[in-house]
Protein backbone atom coordinates (compact mmCIF):
# COMPACT_ATOMS: atom_id res chain seq x y z
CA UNK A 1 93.63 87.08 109.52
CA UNK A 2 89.96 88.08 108.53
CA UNK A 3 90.09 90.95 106.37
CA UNK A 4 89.91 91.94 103.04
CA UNK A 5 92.82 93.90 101.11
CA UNK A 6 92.43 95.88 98.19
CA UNK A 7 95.27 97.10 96.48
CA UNK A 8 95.86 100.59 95.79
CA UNK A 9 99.07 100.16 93.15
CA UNK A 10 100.75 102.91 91.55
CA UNK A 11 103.00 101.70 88.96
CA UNK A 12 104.72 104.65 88.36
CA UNK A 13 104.46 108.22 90.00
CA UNK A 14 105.45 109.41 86.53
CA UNK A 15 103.05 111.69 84.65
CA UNK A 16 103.15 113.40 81.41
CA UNK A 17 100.37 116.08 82.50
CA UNK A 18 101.29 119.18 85.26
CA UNK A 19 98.03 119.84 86.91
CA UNK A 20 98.50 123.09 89.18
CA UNK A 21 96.80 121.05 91.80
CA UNK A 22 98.43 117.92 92.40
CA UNK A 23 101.08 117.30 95.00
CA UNK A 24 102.84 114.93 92.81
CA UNK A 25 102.88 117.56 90.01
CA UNK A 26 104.68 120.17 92.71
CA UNK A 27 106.46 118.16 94.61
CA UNK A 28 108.64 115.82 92.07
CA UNK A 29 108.65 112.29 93.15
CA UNK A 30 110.58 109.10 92.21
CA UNK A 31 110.59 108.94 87.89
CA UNK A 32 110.59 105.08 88.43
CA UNK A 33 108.31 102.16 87.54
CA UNK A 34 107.13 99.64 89.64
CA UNK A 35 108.99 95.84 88.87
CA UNK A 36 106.02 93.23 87.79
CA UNK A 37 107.37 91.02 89.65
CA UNK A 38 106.30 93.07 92.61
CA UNK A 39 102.93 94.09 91.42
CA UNK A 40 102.21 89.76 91.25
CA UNK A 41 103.72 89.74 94.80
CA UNK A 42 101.40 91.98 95.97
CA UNK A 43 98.14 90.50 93.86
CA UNK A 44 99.74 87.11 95.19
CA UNK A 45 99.52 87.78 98.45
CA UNK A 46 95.93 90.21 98.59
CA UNK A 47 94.40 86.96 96.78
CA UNK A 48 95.75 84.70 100.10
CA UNK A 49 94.55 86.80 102.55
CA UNK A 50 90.99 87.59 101.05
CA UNK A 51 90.68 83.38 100.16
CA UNK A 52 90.24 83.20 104.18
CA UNK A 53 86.70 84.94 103.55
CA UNK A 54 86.43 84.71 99.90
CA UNK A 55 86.30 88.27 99.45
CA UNK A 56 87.21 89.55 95.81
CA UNK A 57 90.38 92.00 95.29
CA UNK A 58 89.20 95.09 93.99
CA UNK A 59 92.36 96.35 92.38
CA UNK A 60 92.93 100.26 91.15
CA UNK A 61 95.91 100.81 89.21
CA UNK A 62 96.59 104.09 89.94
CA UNK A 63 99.93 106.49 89.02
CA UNK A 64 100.96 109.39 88.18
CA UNK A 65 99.88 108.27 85.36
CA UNK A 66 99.24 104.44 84.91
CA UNK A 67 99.28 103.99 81.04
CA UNK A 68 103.03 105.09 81.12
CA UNK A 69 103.87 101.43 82.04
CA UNK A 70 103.09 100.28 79.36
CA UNK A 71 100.47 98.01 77.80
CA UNK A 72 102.30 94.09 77.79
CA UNK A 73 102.54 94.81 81.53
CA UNK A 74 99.36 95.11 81.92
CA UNK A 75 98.71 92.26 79.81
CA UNK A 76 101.13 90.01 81.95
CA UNK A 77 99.66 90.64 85.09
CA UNK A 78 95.80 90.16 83.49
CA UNK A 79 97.06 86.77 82.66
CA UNK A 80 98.74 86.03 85.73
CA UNK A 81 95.26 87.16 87.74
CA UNK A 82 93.34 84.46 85.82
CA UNK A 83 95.97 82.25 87.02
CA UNK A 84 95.83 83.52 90.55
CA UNK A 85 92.42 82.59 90.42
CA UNK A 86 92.29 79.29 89.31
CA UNK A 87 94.69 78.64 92.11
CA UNK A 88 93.06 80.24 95.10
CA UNK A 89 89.36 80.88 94.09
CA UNK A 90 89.57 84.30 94.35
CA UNK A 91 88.31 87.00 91.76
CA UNK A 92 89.70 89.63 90.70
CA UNK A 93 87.91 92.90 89.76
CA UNK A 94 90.31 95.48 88.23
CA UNK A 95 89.85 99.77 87.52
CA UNK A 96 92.29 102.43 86.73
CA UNK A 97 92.29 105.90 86.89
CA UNK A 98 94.25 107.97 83.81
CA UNK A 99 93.90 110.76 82.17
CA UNK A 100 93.13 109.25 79.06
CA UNK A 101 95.91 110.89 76.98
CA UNK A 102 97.52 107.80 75.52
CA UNK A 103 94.58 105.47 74.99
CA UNK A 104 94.95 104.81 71.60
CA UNK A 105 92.95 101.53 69.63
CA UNK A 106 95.41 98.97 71.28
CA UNK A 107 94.52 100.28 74.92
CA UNK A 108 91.03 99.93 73.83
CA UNK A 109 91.07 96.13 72.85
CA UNK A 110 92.60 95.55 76.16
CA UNK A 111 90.04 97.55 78.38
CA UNK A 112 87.43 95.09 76.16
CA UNK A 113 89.50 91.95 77.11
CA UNK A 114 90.44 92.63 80.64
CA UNK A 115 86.58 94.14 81.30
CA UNK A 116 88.64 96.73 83.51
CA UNK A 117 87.22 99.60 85.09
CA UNK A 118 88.00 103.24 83.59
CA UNK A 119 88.33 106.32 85.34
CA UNK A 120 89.04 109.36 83.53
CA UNK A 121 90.41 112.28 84.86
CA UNK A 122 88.81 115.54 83.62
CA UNK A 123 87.47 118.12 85.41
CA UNK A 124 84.82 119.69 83.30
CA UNK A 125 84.47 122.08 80.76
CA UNK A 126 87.63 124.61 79.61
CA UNK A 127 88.22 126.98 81.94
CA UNK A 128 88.04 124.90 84.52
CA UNK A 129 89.86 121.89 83.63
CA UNK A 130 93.09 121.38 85.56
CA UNK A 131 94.03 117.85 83.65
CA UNK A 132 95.96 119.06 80.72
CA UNK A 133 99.52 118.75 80.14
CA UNK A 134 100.90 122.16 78.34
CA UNK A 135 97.62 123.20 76.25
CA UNK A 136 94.10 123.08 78.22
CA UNK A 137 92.14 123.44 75.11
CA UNK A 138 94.04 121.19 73.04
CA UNK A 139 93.78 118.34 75.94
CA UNK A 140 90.60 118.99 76.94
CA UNK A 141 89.91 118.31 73.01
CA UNK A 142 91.67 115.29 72.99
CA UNK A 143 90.39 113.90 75.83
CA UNK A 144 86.61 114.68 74.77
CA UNK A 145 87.68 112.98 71.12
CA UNK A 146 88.45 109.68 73.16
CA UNK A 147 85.43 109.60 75.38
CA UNK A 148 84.09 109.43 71.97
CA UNK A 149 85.80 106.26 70.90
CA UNK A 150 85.04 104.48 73.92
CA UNK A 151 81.43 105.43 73.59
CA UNK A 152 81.48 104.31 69.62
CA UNK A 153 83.32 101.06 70.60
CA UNK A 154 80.90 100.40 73.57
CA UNK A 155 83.55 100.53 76.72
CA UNK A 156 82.00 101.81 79.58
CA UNK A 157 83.81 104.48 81.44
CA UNK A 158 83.23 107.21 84.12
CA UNK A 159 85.09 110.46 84.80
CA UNK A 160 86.75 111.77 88.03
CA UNK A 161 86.69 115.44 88.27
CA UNK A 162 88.82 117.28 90.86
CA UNK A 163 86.66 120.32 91.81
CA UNK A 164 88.50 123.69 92.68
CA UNK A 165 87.84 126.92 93.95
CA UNK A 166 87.45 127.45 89.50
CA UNK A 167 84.24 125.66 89.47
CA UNK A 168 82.83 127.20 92.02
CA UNK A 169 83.10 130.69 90.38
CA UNK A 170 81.95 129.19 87.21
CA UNK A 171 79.17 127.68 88.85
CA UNK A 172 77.34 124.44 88.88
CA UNK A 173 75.30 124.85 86.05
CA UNK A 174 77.78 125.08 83.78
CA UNK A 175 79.64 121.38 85.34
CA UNK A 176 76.30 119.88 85.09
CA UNK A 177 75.53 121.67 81.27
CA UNK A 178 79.08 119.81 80.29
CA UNK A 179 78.01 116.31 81.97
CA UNK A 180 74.84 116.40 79.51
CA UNK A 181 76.15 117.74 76.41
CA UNK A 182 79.03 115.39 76.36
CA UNK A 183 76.74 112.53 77.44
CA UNK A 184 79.04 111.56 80.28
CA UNK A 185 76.63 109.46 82.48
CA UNK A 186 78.79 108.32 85.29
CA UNK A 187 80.77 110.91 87.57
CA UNK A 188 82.89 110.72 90.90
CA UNK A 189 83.66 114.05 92.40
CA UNK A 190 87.21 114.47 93.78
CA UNK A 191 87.22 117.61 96.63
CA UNK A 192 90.55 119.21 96.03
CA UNK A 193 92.65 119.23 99.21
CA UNK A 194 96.26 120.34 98.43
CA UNK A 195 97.11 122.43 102.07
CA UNK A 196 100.42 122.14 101.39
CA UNK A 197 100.43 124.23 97.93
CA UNK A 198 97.84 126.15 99.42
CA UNK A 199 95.25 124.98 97.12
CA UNK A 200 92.38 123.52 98.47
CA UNK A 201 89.06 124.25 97.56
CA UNK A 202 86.91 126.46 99.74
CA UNK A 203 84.63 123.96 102.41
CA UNK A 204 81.61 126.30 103.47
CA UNK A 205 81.76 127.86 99.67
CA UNK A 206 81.65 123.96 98.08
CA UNK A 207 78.73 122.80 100.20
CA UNK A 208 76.68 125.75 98.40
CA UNK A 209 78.15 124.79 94.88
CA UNK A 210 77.07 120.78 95.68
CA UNK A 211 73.64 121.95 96.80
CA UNK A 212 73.23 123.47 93.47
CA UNK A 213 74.73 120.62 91.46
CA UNK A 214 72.50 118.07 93.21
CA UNK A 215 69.44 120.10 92.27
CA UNK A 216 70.32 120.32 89.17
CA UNK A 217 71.39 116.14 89.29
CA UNK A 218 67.74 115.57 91.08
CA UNK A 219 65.34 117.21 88.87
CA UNK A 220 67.35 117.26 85.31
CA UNK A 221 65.62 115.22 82.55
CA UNK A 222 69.31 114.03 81.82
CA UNK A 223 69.73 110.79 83.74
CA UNK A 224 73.70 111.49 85.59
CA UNK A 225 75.20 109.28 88.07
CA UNK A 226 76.97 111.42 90.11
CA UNK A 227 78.54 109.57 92.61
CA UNK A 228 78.83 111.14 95.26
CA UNK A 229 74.73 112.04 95.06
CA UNK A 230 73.79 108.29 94.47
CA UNK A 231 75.64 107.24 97.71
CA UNK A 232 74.26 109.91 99.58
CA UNK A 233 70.57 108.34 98.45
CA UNK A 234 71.53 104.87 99.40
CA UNK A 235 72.49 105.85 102.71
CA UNK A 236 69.15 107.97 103.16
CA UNK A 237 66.58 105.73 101.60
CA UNK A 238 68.24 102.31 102.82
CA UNK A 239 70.93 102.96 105.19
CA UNK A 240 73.75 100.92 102.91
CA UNK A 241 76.88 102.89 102.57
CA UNK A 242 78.54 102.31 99.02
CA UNK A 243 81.86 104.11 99.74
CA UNK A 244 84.51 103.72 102.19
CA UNK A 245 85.11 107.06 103.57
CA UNK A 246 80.99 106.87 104.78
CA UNK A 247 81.32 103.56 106.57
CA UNK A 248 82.42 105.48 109.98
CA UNK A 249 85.65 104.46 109.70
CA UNK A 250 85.67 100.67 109.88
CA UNK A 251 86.98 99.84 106.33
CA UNK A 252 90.04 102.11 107.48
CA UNK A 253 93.64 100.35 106.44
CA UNK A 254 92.99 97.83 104.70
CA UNK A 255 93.37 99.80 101.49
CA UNK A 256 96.92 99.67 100.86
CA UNK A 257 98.60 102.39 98.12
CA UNK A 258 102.06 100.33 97.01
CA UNK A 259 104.54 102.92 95.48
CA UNK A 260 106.61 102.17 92.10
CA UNK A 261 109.83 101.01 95.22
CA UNK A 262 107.42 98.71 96.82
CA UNK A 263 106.93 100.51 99.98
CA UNK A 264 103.20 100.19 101.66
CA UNK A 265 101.54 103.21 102.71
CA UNK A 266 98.02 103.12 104.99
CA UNK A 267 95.38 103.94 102.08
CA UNK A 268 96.83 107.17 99.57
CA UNK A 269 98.86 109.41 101.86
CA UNK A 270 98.10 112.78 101.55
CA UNK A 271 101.74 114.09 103.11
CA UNK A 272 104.53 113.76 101.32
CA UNK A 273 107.38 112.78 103.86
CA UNK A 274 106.37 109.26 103.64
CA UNK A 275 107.25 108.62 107.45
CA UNK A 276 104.26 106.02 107.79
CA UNK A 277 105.46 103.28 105.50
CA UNK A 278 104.52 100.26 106.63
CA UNK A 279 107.03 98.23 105.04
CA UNK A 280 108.04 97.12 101.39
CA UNK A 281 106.81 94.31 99.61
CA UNK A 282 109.58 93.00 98.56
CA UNK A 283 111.12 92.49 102.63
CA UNK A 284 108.08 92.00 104.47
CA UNK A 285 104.70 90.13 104.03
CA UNK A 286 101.45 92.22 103.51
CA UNK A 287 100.11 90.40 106.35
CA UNK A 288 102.63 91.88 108.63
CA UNK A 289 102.55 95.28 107.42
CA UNK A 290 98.49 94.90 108.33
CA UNK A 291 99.49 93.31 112.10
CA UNK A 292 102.64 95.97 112.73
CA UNK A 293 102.37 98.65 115.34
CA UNK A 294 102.63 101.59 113.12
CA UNK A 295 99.16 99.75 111.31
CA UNK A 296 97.63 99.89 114.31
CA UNK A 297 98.85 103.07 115.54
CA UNK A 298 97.35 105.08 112.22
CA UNK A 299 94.02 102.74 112.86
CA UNK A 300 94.13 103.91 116.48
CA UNK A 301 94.74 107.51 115.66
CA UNK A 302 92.19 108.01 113.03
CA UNK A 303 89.53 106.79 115.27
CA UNK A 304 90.19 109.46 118.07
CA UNK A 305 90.39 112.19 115.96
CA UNK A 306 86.03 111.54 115.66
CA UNK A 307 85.16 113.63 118.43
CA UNK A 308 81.59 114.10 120.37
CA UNK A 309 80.57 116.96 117.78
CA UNK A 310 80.70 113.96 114.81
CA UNK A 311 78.37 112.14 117.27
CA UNK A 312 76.12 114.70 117.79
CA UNK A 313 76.03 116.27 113.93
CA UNK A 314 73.17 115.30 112.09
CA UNK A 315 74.22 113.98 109.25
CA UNK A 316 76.71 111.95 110.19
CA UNK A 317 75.15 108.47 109.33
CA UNK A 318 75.46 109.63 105.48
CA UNK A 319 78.78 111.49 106.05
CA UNK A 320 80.38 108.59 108.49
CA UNK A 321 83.46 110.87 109.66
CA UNK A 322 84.24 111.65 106.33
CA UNK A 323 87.71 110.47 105.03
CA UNK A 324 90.70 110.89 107.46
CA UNK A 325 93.19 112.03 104.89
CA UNK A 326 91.19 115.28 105.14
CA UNK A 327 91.48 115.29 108.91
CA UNK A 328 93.36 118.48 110.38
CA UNK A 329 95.80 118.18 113.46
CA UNK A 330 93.65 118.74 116.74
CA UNK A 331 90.51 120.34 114.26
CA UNK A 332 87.39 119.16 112.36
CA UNK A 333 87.56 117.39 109.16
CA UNK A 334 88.59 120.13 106.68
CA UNK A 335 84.87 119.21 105.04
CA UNK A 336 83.06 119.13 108.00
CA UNK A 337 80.71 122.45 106.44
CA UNK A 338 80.88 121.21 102.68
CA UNK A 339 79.08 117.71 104.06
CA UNK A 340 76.86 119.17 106.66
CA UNK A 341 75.63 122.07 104.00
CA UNK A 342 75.22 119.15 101.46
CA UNK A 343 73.72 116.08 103.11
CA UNK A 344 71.37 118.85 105.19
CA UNK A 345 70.44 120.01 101.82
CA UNK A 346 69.60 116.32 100.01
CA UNK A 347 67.49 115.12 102.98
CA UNK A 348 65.77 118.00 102.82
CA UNK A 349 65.30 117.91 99.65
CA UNK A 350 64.15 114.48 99.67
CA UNK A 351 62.03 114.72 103.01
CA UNK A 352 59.60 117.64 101.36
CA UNK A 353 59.34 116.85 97.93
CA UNK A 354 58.94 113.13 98.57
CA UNK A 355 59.99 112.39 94.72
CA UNK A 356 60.33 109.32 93.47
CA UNK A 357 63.99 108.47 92.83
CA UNK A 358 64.69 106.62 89.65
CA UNK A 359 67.81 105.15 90.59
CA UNK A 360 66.42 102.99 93.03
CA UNK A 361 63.38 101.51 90.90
């Protein structure tokens, strides 16, 4: 079977933070921790099936929140990777998204040893931080006090920040103003879509906020990745996509999310009735779930809902479709005006100024 899996694993859906935003926050889910033994099934098998093109597995250990299984688990399975490795020729390339809260000097000397990826969740400055567990201030201070420590101990790290309707009425000088002063040089923006707690952030109203953030990205003297900006260049300037909501679809499905019980889901579900499982790991092979009619009905489905309007919009070879987790029943993509204000907005920007780009010296 030629494709390439990457693992979407959340060991636990357990969290000791209560943003107002996330659906696992509102809607309680299973206080549970995913067996190791099922986490090395499921490396096991992703390392088989990407062998057949020698494709790495990217793995993100995601959660709730991740750190609450504990550190000698995560130490077990690094070992068991290397061994994976030796044995099939595949590499492994590891991240994890937290929100930094327990990462104490222990967690550090094994984000230096394993050479994982970090992703922090925080949002921005107080006010309109949503990652905090009873006290904003207090863990918005916290979490600012470790970026420091990884800085000082030289582990590289970038942040995720959910943006809500909150930073839009603060406004994006005051995101960007944070990004500096705390010398945070990598950034991935997260577009908060919560329909079903009513939640989301404004489309048409976050297309204006991005346009002003990526001026304010383009012409700073501070040098910020932003993500979401830096893909939106590559795709301009060279026509390579770097994320897989851009790539029109194609990547679609083979990004599995494994709950703590085992049970496969097609990329992160969005919904939470869960009536799309593909199967559980510990009854059926990965390769099956990937060949099973309900696979290939999501595939199928997420491909029709691009209508002729994507094909006719002009920015859709930097948007490609956007992500279908944001896709409405029988409507557009709920950012269809955030990306067409935005990516409008950088090739213009880009087309008249005619700047030279740093990033892609």
């Amino acid at each position: 079977m030629a494709c390439v899996i990457s693992p979407i694993i959340k060991v636990t859906e357990m969290c000791n933070f209560d943003c107002v935003f996330c659906r696992y926050s509102n809607h309680k889910q299973n206080t549970g921790i995913m067996n190791v033994d099922i986490v090395k099934k499921i490396l096991e098998e992703s390392a088989e099936i990407n062998a057949e093109t020698n494709q790495k597995v990217k793995v993100l250990f995601h959660g709730g929140e991740p750190l609450l299984w504990g550190i000698e688990r995560f130490y077990e399975i690094y070992e068991y990777e290397k061994e994976l490795s030796d044995k099939t020729g595949v590499k492994f390339t590891n991240s994890i998204q937290t929100n930094a809260s327990l990462i104490d000097d222990e967690w550090i000397r094994f984000f230096k040893t394993s050479h994982i990826g970090i992703g922090i969740s925080l949002d921005g400055p107080i006010g309109v931080n949503a990652h905090f567990s009873q006290d904003e201030s207090l863990s918005f201070k916290r979490t600012i006090s470790i970026l420091d420590k990884l800085k000082n101990q030289k582990v590289s790290f970038g942040i995720l920040s959910v943006i809500t309707n909150k930073h839009i009425v603060n406004g994006a000088e005051s995101f960007y103003d944070f990004l500096v002063e705390n010398s945070i040089k990598n950034c991935g923006l997260c577009y908060c879509y919560n329909p079903d707690d009513k939640c989301s952030v404004d489309s048409e109203k976050l297309g204006y906020y991005l346009s002003d953030l990526f001026d304010l990205y383009f012409d700073g003297e501070a040098r910020v990745n932003i993500r979401e900006f830096n893909n939106a260049i590559s795709a301009i300037l060279t026509g390579k996509h770097r994320c897989c909501s851009h790539h029109q679809r194609e990547r679609c499905g083979y990004y599995l999310t494994f709950l703590p019980s085992g049970d496969a889901f097609f990329c992160d579900p969005y919904n939470l009735r869960k009536e799309n499982c593909l199967g559980n790991i510990s009854e059926c092979s990965i390769s099956d779930m990937v060949s099973c009619s309900k696979h290939q009905e999501l595939f199928n489905m997420i491909q029709k809902q691009v209508r002729d309007y994507c094909n006719k919009c002009s920015v859709k070879d930097i948007c490609g479709y956007g992500c279908p987790r944001t896709d409405r029943d029988n409507e557009i993509n709920y950012f269809c005006s955030a990306n067409q204000i935005l990516y409008s907005h950088i090739i213009n920007t880009i087309k008249d100024r005619r700047k030279s780009i740093w990033y892609w010296k």
